[in-house]
N, C-alpha and C. Protein backbone atom coordinates (compact mmCIF):
# COMPACT_ATOMS: atom_id res chain seq x y z
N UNK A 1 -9.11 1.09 -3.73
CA UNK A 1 -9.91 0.55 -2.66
C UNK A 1 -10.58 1.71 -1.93
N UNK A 2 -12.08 1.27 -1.68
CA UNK A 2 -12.15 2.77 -0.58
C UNK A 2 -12.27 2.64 0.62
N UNK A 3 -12.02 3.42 1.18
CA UNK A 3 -11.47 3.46 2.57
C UNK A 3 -12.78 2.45 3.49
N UNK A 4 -13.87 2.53 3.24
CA UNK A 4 -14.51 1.82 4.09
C UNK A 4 -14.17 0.26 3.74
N UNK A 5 -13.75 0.02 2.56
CA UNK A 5 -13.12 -1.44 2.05
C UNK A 5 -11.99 -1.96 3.30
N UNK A 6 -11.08 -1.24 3.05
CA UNK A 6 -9.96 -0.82 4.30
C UNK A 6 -10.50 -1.15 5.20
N UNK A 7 -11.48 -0.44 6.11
CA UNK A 7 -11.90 -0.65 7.32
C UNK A 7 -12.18 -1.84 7.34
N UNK A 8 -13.57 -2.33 6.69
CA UNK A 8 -13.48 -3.78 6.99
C UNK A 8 -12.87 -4.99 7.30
N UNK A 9 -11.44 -4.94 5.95
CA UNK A 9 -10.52 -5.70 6.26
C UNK A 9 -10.12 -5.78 7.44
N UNK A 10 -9.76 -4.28 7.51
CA UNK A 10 -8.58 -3.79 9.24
C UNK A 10 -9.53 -4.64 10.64
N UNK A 11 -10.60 -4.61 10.22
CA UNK A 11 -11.83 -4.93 11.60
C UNK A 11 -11.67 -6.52 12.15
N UNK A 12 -10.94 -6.83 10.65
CA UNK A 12 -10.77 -8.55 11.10
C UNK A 12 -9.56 -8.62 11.37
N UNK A 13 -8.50 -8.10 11.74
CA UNK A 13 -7.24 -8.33 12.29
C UNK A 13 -6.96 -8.08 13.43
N UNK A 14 -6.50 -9.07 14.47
CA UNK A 14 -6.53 -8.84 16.25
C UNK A 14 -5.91 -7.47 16.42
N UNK A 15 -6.20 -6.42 17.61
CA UNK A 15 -6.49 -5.29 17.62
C UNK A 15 -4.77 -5.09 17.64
N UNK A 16 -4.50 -6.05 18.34
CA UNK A 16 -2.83 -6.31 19.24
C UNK A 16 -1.76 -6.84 18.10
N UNK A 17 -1.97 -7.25 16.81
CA UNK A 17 -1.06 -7.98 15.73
C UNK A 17 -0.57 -6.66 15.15
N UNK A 18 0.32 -7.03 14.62
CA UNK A 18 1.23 -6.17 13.71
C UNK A 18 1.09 -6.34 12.38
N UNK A 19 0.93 -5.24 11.73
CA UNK A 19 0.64 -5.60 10.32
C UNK A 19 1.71 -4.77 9.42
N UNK A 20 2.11 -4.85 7.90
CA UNK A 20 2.50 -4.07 7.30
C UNK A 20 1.14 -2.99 6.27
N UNK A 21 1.05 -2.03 6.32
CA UNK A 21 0.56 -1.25 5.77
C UNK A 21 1.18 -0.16 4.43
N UNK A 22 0.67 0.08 3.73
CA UNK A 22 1.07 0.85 2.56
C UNK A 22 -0.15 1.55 2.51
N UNK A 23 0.00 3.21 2.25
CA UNK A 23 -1.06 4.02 2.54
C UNK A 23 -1.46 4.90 1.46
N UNK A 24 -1.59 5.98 0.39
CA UNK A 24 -1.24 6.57 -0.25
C UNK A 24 -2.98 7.38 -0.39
N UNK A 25 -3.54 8.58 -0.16
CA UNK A 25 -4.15 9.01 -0.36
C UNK A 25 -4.28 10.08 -1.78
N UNK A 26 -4.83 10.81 -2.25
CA UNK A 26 -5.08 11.33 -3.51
C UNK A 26 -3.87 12.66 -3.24
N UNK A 27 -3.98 13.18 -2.10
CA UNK A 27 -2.63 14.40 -1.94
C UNK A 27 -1.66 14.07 -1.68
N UNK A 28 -1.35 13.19 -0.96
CA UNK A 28 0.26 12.49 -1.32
C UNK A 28 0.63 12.00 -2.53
N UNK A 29 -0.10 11.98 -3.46
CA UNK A 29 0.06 10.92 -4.91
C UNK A 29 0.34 12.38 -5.69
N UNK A 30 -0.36 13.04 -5.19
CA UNK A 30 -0.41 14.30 -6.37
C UNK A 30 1.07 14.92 -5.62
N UNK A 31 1.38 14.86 -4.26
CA UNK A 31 2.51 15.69 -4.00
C UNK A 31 3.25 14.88 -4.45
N UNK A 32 4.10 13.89 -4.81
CA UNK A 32 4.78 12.73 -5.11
C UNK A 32 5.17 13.17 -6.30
N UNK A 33 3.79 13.16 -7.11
CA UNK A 33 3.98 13.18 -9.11
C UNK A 33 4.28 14.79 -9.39
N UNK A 34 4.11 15.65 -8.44
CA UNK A 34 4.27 16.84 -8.30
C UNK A 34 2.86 17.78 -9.63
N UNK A 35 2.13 16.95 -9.16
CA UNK A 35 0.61 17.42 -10.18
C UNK A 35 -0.45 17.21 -9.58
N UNK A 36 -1.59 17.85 -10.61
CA UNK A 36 -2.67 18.09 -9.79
C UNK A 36 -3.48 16.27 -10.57
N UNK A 37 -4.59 15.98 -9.88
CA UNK A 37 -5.00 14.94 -10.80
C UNK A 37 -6.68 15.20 -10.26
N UNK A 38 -7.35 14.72 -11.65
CA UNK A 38 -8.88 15.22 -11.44
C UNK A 38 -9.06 14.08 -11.02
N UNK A 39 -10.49 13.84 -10.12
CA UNK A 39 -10.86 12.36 -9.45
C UNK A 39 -11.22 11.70 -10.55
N UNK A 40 -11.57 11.72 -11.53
CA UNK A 40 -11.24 10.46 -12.46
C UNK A 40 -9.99 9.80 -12.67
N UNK A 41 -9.18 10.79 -12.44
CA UNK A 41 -7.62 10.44 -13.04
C UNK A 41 -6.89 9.06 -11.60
N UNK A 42 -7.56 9.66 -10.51
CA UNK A 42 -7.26 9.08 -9.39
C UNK A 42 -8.29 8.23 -8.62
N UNK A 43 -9.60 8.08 -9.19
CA UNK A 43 -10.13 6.60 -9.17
C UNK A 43 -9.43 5.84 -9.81
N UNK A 44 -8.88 5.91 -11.44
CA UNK A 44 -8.61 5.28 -12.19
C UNK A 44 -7.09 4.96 -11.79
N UNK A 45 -6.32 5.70 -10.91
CA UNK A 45 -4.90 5.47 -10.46
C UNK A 45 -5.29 3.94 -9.29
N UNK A 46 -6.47 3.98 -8.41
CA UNK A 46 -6.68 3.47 -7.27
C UNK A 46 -6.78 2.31 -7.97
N UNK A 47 -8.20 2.18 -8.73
CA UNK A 47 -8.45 1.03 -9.48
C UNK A 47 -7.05 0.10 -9.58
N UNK A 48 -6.28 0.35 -10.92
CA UNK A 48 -5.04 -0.15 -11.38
C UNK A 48 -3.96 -0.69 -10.20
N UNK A 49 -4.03 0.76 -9.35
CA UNK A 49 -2.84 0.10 -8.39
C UNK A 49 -3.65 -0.83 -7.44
N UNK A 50 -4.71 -1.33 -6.98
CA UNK A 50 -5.37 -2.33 -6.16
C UNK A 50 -5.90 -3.60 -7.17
N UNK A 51 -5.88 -3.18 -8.50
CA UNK A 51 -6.36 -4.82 -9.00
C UNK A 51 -5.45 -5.22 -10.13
N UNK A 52 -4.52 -4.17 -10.74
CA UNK A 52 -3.46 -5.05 -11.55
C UNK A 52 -1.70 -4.59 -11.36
N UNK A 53 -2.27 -3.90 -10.44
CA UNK A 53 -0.65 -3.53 -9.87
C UNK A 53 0.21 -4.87 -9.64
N UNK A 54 1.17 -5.06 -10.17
CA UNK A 54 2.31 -6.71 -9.35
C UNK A 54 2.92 -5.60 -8.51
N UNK A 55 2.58 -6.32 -7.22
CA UNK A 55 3.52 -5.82 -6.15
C UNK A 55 4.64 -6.86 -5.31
N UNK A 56 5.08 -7.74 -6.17
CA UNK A 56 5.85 -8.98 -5.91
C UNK A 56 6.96 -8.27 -5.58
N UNK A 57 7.54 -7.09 -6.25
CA UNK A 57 8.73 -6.48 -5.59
C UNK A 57 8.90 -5.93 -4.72
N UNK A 58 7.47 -6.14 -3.54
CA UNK A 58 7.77 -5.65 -2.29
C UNK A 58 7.77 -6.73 -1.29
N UNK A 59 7.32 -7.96 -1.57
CA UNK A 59 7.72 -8.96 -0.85
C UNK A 59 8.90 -9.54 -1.16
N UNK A 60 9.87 -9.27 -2.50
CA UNK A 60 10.83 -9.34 -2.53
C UNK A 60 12.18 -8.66 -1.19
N UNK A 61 11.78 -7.20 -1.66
CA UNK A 61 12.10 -5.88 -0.38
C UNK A 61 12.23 -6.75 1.16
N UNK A 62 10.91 -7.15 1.25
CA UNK A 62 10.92 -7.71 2.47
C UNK A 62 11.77 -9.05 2.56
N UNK A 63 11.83 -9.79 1.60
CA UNK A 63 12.66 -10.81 2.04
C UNK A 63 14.06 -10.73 2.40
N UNK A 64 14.81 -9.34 1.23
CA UNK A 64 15.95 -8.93 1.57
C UNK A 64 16.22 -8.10 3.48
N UNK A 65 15.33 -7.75 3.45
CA UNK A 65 15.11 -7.16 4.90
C UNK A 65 15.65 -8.21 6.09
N UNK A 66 14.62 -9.08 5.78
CA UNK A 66 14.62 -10.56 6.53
C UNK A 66 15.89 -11.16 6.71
N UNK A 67 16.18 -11.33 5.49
CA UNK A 67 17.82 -12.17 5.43
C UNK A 67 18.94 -11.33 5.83
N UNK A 68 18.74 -9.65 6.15
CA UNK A 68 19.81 -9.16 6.40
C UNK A 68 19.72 -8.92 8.03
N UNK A 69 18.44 -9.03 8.27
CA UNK A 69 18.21 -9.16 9.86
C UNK A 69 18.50 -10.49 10.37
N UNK A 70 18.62 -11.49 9.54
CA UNK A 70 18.61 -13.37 9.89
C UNK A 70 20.78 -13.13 9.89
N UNK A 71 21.50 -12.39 8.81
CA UNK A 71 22.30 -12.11 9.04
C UNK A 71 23.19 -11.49 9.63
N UNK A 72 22.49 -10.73 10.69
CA UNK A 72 23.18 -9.98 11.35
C UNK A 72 22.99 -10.68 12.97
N UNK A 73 22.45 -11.78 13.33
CA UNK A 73 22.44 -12.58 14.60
C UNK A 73 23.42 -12.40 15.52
């Protein structure tokens, strides 16, 4: 996604709501994988992880979150 994509979205959400965010720019990805990556390598990382990435295992994450905060009342 590029960042002005981002913005837009962000522009429609009340200034005051809480959101979850996941962030990852091209130097954190490369400090992470502990490599360098040419901007093809990391359009092509962006691409994948924003249009066929399953990220169902993080609303999973969150549900466990939920139920252990619903359990601890």
């Amino acid at each position: 996604m590029l960042v002005k994509e981002a913005i837009e979205i962000l522009e429609e959400e009340p200034l005051e709501d809480n959101i979850i965010i996941a962030h990852w720019n091209k130097e954190s990805i490369e400090h992470a994988l502990d490599t360098t990556l040419s901007n093809d390598e990391w359009s092509h990382l962006c691409f994948e992880g924003s249009n066929s990435q399953e990220w169902s295992f993080i609303i999973e994450g969150l549900e466990t979150i939920l139920e252990l905060k619903r359990s601890n009342k």
